[in-house]
N, C-alpha and C. Protein backbone atom coordinates (compact mmCIF):
# COMPACT_ATOMS: atom_id res chain seq x y z
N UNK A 1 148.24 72.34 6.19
CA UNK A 1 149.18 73.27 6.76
C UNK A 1 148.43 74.18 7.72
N UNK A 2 148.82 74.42 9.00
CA UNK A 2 148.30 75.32 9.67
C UNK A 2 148.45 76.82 9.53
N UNK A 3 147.64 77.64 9.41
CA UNK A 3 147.09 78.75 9.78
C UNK A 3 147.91 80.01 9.84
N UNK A 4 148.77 79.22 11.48
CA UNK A 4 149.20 80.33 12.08
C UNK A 4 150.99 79.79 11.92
N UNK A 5 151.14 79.24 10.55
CA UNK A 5 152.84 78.39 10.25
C UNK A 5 153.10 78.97 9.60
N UNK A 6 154.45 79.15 9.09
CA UNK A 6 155.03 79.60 8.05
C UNK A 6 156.49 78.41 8.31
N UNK A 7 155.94 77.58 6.37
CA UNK A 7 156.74 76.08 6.63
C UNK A 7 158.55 77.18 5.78
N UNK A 8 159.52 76.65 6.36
CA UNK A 8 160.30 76.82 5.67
C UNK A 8 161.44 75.41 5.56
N UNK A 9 161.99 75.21 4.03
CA UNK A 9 162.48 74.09 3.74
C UNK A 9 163.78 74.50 3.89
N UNK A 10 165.06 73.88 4.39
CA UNK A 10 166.63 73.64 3.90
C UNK A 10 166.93 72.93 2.94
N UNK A 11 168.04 73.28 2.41
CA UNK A 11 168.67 71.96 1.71
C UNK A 11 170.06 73.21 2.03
N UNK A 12 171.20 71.91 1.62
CA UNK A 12 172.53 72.73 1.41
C UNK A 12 172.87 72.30 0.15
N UNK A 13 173.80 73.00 -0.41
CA UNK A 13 173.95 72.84 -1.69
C UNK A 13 175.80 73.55 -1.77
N UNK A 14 176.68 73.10 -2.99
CA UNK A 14 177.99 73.19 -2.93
C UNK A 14 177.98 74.44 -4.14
N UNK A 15 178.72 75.22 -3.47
CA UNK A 15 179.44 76.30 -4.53
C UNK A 15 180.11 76.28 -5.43
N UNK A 16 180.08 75.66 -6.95
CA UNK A 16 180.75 75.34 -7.52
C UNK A 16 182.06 76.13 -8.33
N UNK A 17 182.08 77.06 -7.84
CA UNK A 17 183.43 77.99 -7.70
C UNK A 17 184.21 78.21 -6.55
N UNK A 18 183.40 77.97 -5.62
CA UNK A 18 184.57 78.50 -4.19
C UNK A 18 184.40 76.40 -3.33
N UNK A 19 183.62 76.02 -3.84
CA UNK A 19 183.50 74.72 -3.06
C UNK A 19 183.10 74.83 -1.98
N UNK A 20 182.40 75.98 -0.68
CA UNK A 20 181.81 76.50 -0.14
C UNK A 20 180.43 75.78 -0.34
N UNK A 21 179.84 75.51 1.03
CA UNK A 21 178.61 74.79 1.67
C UNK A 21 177.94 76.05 1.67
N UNK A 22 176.55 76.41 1.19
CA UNK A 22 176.04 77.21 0.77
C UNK A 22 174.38 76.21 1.51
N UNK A 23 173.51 77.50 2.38
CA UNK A 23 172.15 76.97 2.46
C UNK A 23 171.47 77.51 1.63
N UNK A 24 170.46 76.74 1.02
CA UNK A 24 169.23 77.18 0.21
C UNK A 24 167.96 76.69 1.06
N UNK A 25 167.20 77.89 0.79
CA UNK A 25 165.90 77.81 1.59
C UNK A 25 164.57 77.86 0.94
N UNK A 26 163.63 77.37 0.74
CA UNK A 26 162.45 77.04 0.15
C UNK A 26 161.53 77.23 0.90
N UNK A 27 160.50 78.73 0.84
CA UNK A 27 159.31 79.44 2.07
C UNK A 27 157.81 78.65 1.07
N UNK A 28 157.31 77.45 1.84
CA UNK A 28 155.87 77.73 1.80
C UNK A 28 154.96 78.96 1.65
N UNK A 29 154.12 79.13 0.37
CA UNK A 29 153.23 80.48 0.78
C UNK A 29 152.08 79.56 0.20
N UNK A 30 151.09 79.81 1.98
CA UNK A 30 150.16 79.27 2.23
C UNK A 30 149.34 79.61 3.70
N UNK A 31 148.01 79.63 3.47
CA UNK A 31 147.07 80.10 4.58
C UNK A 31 147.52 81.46 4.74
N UNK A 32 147.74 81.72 6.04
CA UNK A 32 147.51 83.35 6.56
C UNK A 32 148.79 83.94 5.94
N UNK A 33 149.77 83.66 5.67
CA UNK A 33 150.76 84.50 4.83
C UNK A 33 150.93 84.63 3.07
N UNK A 34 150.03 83.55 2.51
CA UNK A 34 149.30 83.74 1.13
C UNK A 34 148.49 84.91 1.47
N UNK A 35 147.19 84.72 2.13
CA UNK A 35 146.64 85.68 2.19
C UNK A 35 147.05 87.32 2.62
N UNK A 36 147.93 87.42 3.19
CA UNK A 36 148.82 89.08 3.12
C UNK A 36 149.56 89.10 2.13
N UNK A 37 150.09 88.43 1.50
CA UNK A 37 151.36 88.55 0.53
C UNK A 37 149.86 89.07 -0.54
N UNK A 38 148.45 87.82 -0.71
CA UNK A 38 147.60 88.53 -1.88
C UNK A 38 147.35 89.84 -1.39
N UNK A 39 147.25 90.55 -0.62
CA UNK A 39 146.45 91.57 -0.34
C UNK A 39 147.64 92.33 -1.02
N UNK A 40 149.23 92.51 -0.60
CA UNK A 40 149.81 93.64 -0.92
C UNK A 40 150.30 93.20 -2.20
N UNK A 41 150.24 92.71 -2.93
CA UNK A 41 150.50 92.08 -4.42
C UNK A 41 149.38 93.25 -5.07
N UNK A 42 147.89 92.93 -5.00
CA UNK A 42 147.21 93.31 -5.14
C UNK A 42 146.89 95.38 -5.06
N UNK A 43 147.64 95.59 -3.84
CA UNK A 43 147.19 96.84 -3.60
C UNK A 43 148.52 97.35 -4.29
N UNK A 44 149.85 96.83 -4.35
CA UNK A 44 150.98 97.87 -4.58
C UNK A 44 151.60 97.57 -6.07
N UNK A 45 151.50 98.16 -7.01
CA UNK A 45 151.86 98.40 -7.80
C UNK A 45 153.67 97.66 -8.25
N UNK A 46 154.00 96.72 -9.57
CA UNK A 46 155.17 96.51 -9.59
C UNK A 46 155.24 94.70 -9.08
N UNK A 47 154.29 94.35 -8.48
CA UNK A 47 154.09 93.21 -7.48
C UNK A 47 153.42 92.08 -8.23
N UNK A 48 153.95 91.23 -9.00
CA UNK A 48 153.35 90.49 -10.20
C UNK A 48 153.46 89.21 -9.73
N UNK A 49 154.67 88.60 -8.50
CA UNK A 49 154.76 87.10 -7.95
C UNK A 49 155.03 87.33 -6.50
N UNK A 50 155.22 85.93 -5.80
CA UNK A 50 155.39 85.98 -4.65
C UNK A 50 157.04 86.32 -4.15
N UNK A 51 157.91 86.32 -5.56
CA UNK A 51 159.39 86.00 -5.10
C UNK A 51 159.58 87.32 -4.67
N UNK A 52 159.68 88.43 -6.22
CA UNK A 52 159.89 89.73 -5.43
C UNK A 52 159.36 90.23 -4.55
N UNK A 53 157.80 90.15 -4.01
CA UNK A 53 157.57 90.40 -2.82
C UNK A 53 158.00 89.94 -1.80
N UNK A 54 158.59 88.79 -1.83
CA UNK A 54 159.33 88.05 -0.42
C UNK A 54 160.71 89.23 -0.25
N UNK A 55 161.48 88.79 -1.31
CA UNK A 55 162.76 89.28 -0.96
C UNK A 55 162.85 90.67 -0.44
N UNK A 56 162.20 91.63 -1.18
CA UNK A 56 161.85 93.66 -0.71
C UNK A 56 161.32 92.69 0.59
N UNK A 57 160.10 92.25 1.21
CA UNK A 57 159.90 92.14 2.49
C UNK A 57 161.34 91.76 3.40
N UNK A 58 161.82 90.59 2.84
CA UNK A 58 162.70 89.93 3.34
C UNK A 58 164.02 91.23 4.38
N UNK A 59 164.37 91.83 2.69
CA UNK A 59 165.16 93.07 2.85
C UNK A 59 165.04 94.51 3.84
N UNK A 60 164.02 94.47 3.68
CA UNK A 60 163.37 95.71 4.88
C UNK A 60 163.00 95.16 6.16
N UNK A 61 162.83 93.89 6.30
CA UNK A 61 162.76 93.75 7.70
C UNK A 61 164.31 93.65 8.39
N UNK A 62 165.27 93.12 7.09
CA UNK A 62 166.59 93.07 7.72
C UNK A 62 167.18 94.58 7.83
N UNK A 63 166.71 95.46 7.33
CA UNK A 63 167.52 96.87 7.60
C UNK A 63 167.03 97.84 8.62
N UNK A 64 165.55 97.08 9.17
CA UNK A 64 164.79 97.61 9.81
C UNK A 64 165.98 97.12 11.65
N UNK A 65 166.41 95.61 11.29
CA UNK A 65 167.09 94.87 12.91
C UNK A 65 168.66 95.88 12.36
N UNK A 66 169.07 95.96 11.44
CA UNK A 66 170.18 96.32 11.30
C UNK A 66 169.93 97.97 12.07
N UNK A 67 168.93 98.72 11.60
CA UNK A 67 169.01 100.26 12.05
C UNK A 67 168.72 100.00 13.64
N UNK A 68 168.06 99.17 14.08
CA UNK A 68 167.47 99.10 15.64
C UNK A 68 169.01 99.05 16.27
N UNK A 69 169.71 97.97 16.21
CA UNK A 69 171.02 97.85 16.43
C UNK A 69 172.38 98.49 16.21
N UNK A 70 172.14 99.55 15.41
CA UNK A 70 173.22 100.01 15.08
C UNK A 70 173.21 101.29 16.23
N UNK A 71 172.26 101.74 16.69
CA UNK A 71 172.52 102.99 17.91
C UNK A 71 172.91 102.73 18.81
């Protein structure tokens, strides 16, 4: 895997209450984004896997485009 990638997988998958086409996504953590995810795992407190650190990242970068856009 290269370096400077970040692999991400699809699949779709069916909602088995609404029957709704639903994507699911599967993030490679590997090379240069293993290595930041270890560093702040490491330094911040609360940070025990890669999932919750994805998603809080995930989440703050989306409220970060949401506040840019909203003025």
């Amino acid at each position: 895997m290269s370096e400077d990638k970040i692999s991400i997988l699809s699949e779709t998958f069916e909602n088995e209450k609404t029957g709704d086409q639903v994507e699911g996504i599967t993030i490679i953590i590997d090379g240069k984004l293993k290595s930041m995810l270890d560093i702040i795992i490491d330094k911040e407190d609360g940070y025990n896997n890669y999932t919750e650190l994805v998603k809080d990242l995930m989440f703050a970068g989306i409220n970060q485009y949401v506040d840019k856009y909203k003025k």
